[in-house]
Protein backbone atom coordinates (compact mmCIF):
# COMPACT_ATOMS: atom_id res chain seq x y z
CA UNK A 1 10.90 -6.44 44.36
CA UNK A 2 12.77 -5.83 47.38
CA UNK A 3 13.86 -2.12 49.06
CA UNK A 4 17.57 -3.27 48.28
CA UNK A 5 16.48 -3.85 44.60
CA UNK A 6 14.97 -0.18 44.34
CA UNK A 7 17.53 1.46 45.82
CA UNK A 8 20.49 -0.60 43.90
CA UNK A 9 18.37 0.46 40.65
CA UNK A 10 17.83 4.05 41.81
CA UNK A 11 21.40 4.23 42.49
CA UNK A 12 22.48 3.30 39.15
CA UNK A 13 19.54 5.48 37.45
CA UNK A 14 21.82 8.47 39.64
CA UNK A 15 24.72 7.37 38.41
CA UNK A 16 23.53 7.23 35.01
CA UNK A 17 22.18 10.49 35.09
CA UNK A 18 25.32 12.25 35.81
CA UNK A 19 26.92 10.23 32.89
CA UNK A 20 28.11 7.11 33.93
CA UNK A 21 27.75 4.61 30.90
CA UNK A 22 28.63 1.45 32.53
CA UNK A 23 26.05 2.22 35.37
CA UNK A 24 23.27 2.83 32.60
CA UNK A 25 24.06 -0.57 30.74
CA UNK A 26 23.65 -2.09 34.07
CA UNK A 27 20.55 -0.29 34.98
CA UNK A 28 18.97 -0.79 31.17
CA UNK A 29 20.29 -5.20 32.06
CA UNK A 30 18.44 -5.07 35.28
CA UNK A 31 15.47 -3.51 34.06
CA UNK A 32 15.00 -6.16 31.61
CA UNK A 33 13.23 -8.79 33.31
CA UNK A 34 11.19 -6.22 35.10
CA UNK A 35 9.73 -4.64 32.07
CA UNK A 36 8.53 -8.02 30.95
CA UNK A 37 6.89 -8.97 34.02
CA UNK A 38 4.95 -5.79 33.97
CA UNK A 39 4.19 -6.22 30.05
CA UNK A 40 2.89 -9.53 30.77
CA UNK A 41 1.17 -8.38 33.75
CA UNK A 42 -0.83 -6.43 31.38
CA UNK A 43 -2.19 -8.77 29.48
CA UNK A 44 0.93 -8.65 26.58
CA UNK A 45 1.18 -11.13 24.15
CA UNK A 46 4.50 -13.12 24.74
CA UNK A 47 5.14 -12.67 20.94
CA UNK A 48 4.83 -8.56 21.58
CA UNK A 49 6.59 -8.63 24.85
CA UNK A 50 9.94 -7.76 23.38
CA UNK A 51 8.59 -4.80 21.55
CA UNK A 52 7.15 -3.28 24.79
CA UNK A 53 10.37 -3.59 26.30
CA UNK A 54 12.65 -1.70 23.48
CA UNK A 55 9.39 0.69 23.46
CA UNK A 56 10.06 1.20 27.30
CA UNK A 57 13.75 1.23 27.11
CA UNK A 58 13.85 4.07 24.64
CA UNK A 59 10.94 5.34 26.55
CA UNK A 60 13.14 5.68 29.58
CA UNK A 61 16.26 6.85 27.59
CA UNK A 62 14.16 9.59 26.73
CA UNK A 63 12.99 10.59 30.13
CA UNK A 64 15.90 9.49 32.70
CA UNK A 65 16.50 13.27 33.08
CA UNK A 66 13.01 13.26 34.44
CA UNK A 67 13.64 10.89 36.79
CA UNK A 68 13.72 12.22 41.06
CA UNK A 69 16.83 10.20 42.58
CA UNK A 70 15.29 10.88 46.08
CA UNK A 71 11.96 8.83 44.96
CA UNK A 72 11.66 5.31 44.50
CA UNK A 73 12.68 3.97 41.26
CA UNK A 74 10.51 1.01 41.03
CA UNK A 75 7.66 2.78 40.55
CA UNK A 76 8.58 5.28 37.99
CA UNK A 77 10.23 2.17 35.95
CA UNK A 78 6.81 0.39 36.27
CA UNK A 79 4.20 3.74 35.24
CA UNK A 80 6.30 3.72 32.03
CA UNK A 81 6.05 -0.29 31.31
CA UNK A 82 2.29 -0.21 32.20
CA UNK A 83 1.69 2.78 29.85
CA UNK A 84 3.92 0.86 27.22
CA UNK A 85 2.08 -1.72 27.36
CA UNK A 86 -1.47 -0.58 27.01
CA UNK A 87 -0.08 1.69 24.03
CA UNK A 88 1.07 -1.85 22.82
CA UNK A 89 -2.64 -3.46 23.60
CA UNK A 90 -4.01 -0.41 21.86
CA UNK A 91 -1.95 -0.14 18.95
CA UNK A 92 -2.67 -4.07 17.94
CA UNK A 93 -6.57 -3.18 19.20
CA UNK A 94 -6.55 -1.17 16.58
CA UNK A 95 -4.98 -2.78 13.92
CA UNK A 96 -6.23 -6.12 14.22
CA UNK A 97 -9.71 -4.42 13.80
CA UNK A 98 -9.02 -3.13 10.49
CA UNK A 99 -6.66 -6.51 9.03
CA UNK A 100 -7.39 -9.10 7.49
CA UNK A 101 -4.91 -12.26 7.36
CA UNK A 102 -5.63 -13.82 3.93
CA UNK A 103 -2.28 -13.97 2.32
CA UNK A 104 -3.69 -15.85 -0.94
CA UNK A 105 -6.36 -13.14 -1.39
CA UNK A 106 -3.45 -10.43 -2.50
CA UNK A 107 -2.73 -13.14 -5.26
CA UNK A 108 -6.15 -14.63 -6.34
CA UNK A 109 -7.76 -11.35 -6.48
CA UNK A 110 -8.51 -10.03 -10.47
CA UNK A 111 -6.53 -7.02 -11.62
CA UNK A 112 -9.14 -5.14 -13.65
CA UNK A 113 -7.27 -2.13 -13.99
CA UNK A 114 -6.28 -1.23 -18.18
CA UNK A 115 -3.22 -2.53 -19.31
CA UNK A 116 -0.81 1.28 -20.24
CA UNK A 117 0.87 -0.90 -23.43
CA UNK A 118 -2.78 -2.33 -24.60
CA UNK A 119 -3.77 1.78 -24.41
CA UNK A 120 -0.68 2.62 -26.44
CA UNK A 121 -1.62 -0.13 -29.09
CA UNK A 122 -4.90 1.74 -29.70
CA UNK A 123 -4.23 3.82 -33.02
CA UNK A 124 -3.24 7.50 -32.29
CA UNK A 125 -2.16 6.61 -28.85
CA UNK A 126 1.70 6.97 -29.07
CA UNK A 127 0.85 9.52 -31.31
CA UNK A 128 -0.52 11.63 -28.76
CA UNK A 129 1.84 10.55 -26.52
CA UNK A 130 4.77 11.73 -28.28
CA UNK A 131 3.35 14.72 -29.61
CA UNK A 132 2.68 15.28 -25.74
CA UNK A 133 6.25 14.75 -24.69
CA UNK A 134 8.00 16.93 -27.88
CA UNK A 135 5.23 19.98 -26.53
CA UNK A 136 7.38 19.70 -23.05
CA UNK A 137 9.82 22.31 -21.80
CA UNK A 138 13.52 21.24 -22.97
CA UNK A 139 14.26 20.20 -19.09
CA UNK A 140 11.51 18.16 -18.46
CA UNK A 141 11.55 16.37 -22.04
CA UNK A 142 15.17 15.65 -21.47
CA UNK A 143 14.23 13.99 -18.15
CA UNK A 144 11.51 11.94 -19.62
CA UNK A 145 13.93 11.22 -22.26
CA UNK A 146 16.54 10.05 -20.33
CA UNK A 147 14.86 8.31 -17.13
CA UNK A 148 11.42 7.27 -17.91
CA UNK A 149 11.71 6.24 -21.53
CA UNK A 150 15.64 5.77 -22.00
CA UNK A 151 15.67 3.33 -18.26
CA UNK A 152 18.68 5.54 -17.59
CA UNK A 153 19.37 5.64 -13.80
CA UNK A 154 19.71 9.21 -12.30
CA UNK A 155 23.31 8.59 -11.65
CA UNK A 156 24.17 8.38 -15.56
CA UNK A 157 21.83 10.73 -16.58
CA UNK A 158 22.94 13.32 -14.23
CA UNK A 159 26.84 12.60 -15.62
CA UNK A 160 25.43 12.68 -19.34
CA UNK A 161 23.55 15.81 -19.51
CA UNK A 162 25.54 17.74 -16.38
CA UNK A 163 22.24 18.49 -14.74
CA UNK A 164 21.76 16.92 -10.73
CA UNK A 165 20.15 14.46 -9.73
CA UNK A 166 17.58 16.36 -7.65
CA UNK A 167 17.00 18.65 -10.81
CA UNK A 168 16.37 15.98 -13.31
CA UNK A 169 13.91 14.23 -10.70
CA UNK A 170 11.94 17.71 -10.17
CA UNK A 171 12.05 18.08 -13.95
CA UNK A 172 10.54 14.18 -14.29
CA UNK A 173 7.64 14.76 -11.60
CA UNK A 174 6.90 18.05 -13.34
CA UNK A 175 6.59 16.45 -16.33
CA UNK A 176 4.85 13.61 -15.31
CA UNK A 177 2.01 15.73 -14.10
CA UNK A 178 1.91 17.93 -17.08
CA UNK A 179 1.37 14.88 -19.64
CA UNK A 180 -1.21 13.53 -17.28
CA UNK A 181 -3.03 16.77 -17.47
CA UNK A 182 -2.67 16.93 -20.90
CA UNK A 183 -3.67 13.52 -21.94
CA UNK A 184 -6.23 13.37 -19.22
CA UNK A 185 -4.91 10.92 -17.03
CA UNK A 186 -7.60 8.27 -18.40
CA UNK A 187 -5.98 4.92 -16.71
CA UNK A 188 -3.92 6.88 -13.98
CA UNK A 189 -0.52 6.13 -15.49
CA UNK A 190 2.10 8.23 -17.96
């Protein structure tokens, strides 16, 4: 890039800085095609290139305040693409070592974990179960009542018994966790 290009981009960074909108949407449109030069200078995927540049757009929204009108603003603009972009490298480094792309494998695979309705089925089950749920505090049986065993959405249940919705969910999760101790959480669910 040429002197006249810094100093043109500088300019606008200056402007931008004390405010001017238009002159930042013309500085962010310039920047553009920069970013992804340096992205792909880097060794950036063309599929990932776009997210390095929103990463080093918001990167420099963040930061224009820290930006030195009197310096060069080619530079600056290109530290924060080249550290965007190895974050980028790094980030899909790491993930790629840990993935596995085997879309079928989610649907093939055997679910060995107890069916809750087979346990209930057992004799004595909803037995214990509802002797469980009767032993609860009045709030949190009403909850269980109402949302987990009624399929009543918060928003009636709150305008049936006159209780919020934030206190009927705390009374649910409370309650939840109280049968599970109680029955011993054997297959993880209540």
């Amino acid at each position: 890039m040429t002197d006249e290009t810094d100093s043109r981009l500088a300019a606008l960074m200056a402007a931008a800085q004390d405010g001017d909108a238009a002159s930042y949407a013309s500085l962010l449109r310039h920047c553009l095609p920069i970013i992804a030069t340096a992205a792909r200078r880097q060794g950036v995927p063309p599929d990932r290139t776009d997210d390095v540049v929103q990463e080093v757009l918001l990167t420099i929204h963040r930061a224009r305040a820290t930006y030195d009108p009197s310096r060069p603003f080619l530079p600056w603009l290109n530290a924060i693409a080249r550290r965007r972009a190895i974050d980028a490298l790094r980030s899909h480094g790491r993930r790629a070592g840990h993935e596995v792309h085997a879309p079928l494998a989610y649907e093939s695979a055997a679910d060995h974990t107890p069916d809750p309705a087979e346990r209930l089925d057992r004799p004595g089950e909803q037995r214990r179960l509802a002797d469980a749920i009767a032993a609860l505090p009045d709030a949190q049986r009403l909850s269980v009542q109402r949302l987990a065993l009624g399929g009543q959405s918060l928003d009636q249940a709150a305008a049936e018994t006159g209780r919020s919705k934030v206190a009927l969910k705390v009374s649910l999760h409370r309650a939840i966790k109280t049968l599970r101790a109680r029955l011993g959480n054997e297959g993880g669910d209540v």
